[in-house]
Protein backbone atom coordinates (compact mmCIF):
# COMPACT_ATOMS: atom_id res chain seq x y z
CA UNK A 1 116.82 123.21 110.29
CA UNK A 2 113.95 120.98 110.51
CA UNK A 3 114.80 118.22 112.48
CA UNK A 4 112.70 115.95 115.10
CA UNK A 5 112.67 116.44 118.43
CA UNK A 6 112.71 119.83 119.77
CA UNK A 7 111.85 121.49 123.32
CA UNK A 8 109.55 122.61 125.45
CA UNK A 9 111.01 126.34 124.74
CA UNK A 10 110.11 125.93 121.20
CA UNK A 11 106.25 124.91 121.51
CA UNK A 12 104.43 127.06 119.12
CA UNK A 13 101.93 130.33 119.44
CA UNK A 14 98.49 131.08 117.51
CA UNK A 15 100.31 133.83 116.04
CA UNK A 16 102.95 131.04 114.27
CA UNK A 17 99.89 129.28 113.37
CA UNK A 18 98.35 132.37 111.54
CA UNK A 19 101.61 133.03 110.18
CA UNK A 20 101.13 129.74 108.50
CA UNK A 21 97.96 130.09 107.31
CA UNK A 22 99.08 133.58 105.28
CA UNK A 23 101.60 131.07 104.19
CA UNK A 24 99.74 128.11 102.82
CA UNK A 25 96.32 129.89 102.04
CA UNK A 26 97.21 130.08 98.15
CA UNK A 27 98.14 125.82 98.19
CA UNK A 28 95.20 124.20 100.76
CA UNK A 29 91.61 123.98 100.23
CA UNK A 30 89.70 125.69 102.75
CA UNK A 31 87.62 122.51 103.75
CA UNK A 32 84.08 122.37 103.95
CA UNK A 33 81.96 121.37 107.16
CA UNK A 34 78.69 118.71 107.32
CA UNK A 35 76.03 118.94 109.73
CA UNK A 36 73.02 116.33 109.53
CA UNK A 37 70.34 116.05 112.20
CA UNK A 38 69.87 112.62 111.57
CA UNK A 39 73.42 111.74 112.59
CA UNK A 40 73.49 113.78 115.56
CA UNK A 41 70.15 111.96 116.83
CA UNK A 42 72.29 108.75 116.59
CA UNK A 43 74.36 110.50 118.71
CA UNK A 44 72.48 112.87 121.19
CA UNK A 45 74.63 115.61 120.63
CA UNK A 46 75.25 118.28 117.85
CA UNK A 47 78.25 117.23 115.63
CA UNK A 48 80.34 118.71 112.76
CA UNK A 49 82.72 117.21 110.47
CA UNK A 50 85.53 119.11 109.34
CA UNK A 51 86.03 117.01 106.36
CA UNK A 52 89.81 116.93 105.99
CA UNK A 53 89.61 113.66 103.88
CA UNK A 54 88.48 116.83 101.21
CA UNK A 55 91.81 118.17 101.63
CA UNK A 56 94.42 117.81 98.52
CA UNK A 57 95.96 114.47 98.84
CA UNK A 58 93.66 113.48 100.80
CA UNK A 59 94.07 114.44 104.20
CA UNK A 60 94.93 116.83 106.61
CA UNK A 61 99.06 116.36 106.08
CA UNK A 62 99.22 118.81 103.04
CA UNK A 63 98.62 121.74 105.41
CA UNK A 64 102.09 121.28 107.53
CA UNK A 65 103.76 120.05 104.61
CA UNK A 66 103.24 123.14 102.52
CA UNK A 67 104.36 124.82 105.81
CA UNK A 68 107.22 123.06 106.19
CA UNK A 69 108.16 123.41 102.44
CA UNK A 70 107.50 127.39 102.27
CA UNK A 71 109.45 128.04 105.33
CA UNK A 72 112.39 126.44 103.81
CA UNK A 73 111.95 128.30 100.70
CA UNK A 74 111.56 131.55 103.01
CA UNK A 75 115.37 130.89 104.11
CA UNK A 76 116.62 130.19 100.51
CA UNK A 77 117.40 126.76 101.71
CA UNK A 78 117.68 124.30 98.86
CA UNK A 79 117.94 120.36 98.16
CA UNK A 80 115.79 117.21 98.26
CA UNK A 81 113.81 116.69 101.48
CA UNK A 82 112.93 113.36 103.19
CA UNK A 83 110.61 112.01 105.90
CA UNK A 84 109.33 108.53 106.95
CA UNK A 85 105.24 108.13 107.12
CA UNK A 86 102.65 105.54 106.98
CA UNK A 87 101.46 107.20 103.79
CA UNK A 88 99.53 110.65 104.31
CA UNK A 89 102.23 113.05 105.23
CA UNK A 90 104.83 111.41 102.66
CA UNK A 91 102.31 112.07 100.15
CA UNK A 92 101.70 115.72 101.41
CA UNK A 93 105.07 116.18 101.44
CA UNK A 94 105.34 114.75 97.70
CA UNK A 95 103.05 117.26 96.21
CA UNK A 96 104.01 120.48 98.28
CA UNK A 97 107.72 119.69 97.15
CA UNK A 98 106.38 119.26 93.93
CA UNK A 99 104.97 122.55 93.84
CA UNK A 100 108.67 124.08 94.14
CA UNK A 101 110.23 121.98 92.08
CA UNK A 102 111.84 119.42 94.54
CA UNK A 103 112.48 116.05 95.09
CA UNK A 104 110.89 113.84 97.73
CA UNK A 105 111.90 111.10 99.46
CA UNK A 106 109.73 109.06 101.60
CA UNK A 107 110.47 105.88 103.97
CA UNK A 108 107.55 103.72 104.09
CA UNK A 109 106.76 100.57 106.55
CA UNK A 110 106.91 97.84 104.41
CA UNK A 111 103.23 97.39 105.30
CA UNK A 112 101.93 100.62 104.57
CA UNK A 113 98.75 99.88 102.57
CA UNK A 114 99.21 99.70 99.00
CA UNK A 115 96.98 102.94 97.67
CA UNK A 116 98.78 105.50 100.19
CA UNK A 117 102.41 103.85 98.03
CA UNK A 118 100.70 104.51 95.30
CA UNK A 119 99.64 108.08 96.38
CA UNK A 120 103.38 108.55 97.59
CA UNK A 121 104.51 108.09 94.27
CA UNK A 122 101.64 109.54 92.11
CA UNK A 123 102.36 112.50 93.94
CA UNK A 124 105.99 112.37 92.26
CA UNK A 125 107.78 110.95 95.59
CA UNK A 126 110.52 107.94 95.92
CA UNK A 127 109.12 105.54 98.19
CA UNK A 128 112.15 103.76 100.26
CA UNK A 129 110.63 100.43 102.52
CA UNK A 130 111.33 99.71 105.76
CA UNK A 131 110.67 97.12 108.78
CA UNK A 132 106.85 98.14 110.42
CA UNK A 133 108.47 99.67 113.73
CA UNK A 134 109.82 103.43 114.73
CA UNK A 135 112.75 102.30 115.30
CA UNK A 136 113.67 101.45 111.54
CA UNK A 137 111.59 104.18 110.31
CA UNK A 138 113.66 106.52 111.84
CA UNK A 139 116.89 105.07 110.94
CA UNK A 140 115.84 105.10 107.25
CA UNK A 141 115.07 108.85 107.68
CA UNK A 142 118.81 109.21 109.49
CA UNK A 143 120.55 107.42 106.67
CA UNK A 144 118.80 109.67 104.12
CA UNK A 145 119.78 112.47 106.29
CA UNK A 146 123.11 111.25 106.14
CA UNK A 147 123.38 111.48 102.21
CA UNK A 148 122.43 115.00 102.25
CA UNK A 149 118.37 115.34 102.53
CA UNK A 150 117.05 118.34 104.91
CA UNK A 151 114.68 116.26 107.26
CA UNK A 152 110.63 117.06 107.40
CA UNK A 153 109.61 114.93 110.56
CA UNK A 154 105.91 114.10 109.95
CA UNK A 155 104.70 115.55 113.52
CA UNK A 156 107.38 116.36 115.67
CA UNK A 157 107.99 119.86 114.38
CA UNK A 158 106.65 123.32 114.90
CA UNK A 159 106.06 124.09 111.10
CA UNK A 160 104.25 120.93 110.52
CA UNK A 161 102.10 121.54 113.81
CA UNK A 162 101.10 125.27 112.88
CA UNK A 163 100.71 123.79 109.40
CA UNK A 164 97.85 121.35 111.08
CA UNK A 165 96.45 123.86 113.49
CA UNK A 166 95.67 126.07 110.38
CA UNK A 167 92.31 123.67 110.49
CA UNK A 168 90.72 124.91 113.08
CA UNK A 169 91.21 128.27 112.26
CA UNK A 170 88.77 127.42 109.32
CA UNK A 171 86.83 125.87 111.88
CA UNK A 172 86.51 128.54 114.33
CA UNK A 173 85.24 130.96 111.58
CA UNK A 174 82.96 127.77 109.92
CA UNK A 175 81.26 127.19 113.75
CA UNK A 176 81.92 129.53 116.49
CA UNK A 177 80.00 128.22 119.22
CA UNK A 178 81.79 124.77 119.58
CA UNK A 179 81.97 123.68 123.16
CA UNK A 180 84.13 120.49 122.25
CA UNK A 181 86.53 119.60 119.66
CA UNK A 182 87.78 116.12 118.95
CA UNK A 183 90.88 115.36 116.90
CA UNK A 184 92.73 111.74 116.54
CA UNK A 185 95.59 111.46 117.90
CA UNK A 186 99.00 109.25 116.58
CA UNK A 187 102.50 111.34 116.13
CA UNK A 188 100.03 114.43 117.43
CA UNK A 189 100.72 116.77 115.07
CA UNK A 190 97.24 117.46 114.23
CA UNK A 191 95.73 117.50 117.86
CA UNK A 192 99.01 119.62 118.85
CA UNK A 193 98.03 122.67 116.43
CA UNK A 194 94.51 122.05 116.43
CA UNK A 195 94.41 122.23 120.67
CA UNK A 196 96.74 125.42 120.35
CA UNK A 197 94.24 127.59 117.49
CA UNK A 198 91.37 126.24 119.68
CA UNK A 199 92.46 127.63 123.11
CA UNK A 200 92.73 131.06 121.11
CA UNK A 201 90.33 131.22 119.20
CA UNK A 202 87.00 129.74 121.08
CA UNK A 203 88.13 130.57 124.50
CA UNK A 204 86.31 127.76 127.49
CA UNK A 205 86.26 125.22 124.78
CA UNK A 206 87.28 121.44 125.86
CA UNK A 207 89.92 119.78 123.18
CA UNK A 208 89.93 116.03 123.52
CA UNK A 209 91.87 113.01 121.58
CA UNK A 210 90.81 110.36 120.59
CA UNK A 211 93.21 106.90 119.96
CA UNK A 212 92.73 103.62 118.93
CA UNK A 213 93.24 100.99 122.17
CA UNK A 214 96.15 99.14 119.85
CA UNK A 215 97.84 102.58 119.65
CA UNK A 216 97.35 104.01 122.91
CA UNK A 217 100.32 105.25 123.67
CA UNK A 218 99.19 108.48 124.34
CA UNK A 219 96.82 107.81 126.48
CA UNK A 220 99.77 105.54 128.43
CA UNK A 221 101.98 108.33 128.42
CA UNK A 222 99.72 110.55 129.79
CA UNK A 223 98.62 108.01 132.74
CA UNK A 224 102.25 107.92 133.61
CA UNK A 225 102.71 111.81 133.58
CA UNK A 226 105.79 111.13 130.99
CA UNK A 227 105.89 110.19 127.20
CA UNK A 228 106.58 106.13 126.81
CA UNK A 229 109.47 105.45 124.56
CA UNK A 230 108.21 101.75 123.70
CA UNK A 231 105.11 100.71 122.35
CA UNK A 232 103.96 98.48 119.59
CA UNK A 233 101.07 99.60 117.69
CA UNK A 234 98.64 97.10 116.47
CA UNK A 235 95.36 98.43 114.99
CA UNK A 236 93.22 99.21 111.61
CA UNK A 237 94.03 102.96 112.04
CA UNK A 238 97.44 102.63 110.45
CA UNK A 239 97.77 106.91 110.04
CA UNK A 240 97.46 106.61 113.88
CA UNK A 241 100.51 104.05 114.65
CA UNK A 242 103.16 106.41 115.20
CA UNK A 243 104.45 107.11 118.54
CA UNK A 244 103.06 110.89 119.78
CA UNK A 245 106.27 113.53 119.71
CA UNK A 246 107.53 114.98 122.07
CA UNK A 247 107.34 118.24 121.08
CA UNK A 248 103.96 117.41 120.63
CA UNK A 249 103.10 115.62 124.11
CA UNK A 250 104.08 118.44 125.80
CA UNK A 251 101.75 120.91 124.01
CA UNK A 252 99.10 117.96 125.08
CA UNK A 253 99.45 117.88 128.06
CA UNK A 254 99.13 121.42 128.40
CA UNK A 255 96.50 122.05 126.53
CA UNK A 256 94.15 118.57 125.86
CA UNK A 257 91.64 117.87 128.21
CA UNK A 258 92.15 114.06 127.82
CA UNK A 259 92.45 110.91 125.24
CA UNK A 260 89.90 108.46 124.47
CA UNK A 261 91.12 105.05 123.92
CA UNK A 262 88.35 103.31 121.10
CA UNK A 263 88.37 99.90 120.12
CA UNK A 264 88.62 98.16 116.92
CA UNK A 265 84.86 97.08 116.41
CA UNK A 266 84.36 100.79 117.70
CA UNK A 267 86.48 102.00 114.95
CA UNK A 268 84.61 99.91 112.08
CA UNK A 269 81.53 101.20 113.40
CA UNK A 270 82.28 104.85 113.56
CA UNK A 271 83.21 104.12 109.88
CA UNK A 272 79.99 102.53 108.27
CA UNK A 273 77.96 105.32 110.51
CA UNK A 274 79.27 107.73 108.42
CA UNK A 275 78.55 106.14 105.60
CA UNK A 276 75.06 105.30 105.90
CA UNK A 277 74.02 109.30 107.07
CA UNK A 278 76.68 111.21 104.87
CA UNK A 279 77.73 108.51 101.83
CA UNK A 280 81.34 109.48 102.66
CA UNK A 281 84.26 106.59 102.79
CA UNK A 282 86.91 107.83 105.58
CA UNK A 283 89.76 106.12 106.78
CA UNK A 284 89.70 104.19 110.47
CA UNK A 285 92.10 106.92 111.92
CA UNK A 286 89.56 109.50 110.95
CA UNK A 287 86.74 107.11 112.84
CA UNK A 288 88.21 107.34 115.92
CA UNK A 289 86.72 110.70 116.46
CA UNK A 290 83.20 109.45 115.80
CA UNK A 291 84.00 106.11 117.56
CA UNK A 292 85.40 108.16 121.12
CA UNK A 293 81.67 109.70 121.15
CA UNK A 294 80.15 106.51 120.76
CA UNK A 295 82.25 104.92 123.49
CA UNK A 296 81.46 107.56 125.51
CA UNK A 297 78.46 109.10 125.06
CA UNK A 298 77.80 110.83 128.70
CA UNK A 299 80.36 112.79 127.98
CA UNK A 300 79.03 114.77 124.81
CA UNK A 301 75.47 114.88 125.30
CA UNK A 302 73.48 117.61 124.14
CA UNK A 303 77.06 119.70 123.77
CA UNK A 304 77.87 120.94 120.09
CA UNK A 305 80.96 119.10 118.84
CA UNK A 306 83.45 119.93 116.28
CA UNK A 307 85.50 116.38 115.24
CA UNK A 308 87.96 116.72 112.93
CA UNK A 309 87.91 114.02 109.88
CA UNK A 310 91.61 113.72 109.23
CA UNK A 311 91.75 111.77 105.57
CA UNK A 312 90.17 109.61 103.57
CA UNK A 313 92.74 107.44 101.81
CA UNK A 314 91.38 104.11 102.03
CA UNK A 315 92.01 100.88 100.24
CA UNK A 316 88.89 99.89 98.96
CA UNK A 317 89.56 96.61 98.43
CA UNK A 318 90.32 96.06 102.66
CA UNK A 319 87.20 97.96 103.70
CA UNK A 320 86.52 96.57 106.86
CA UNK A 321 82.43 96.78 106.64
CA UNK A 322 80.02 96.21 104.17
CA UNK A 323 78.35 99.21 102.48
């Protein structure tokens, strides 16, 4: 049954995470990858974007929830699902229940920003509101649990991380001589998979995070050599405001180099950088990749960099620079 938090016992291989891409490969875009010389002279290293904002939906989520989705279909295991989200995964998990014919339920912070609601529900998916803290999110995914929806936990899960790391699997294949790879890091189902299919797959590379300062709770955890159970989030990145798993901060902390903590201004920065050398709108939590190597710069240069552009749902009318 897919429920939130599991153990260390269950952390998932590179062969799950194939498994899941021969699962998914008929549903997901294989997504492209952009390279400009220009950019990575702004830079002084060599950087790719795996565009993930190119995804369906919009973002990297549709790959675990399609997982998620298939493998209950694999067991013959029927009924509505449910699962609480900022925006991207309920909207991946709209569409990929969609796609077999099921119903979707999706608790939303009741300042969630308004396009990702409107994606939620485009995408055919009930959008239930709740307070702006984990806490209520997850008790609105317990009561819905409670009336007789199977649970899809947005990170905390092995099918939804293998569903993530199927990414990088592209992205080994797309550029096999990375010697870095950056992903952002909130719940930590993306950097979870992606840090797994990386270790296999381009053996010696470095995997880092990268976190908005307002959300560092990561970072925190790590410092402390435990996962903090309290922390509230206050930043632009709103895909990044969850609190990391624990399923997934163990597979972090064995396998993730370290997190970079990136401020706001960093974060609006990253974003109009990418607009002015590709003429691609992402969303902050997709920045933070392109904001950790500006904040840190020493440790990238002249190194070829894979970053991972998680989505690209963003409310035009809040976008926090000026094209």
């Amino acid at each position: 049954m897919l429920m939130g938090h599991q153990t260390a016992e269950q952390i998932p291989t590179y062969d799950d995470i194939y498994a899941a891409q021969q699962r998914i490969k008929g549903q997901i875009r294989t997504t492209p990858v952009l390279f400009e010389p220009q950019f990575n002279a702004a830079l002084a290293c060599e950087l790719w974007l795996k565009c993930e904002n190119l995804q369906r939906t919009g973002a990297f989520k549709f790959r675990g929830a399609s997982n998620a989705i298939a493998r209950l279909e694999e067991t013959g295991r029927k009924g509505e699902v449910a699962t609480h989200s900022s925006g991207n995964h309920g909207a991946a998990l709209a569409l990929a229940a969609s796609v077999h014919k099921r119903r979707a339920r999706i608790v939303m912070p009741d300042n969630s920003v308004p396009t990702k609601i409107e994606a939620v529900q485009r995408y055919g998916g009930e959008v239930i509101f709740c307070a702006p803290t984990q806490q209520q999110r997850e008790k609105g995914l317990a009561d819905l649990v409670a009336e007789g929806c199977i649970p899809i936990p947005p990170y905390d899960h092995a099918d939804i991380i293998c569903g993530q790391g199927t990414a990088v699997i592209e992205l080994a294949k797309q550029c096999p001589e990375l010697e870095v790879l950056i992903a952002p890091v909130g719940g930590g189902g993306l950097i979870s998979g992606s840090a797994i299919a990386a270790k296999a797959l381009l053996p010696g590379i470095e995997v880092m995070g990268a976190e908005p300062e307002g959300a560092a709770d990561t970072a925190l955890s790590l410092e402390q050599g435990k996962r903090v159970e309290q922390f509230t989030p206050d930043t632009i990145a709103d895909g990044l405001r969850a609190m990391v798993g624990v399923l997934n901060f163990e597979i972090i902390r064995k396998h993730v180099g370290g997190v970079i903590t990136v401020s706001e201004a960093g974060i609006i920065d990253a974003m109009a950088l990418v607009w002015r050398h590709f003429r691609m709108l992402i969303e902050p939590s997709s920045a933070t990749v392109i904001a950790a190597v500006m904040t840190q710069p020493e440790l990238f240069a002249g190194r070829r960099v894979g970053t991972i552009i998680s989505g690209g749902n963003i409310d035009l009318e809040r976008l926090p620079f000026k094209p």
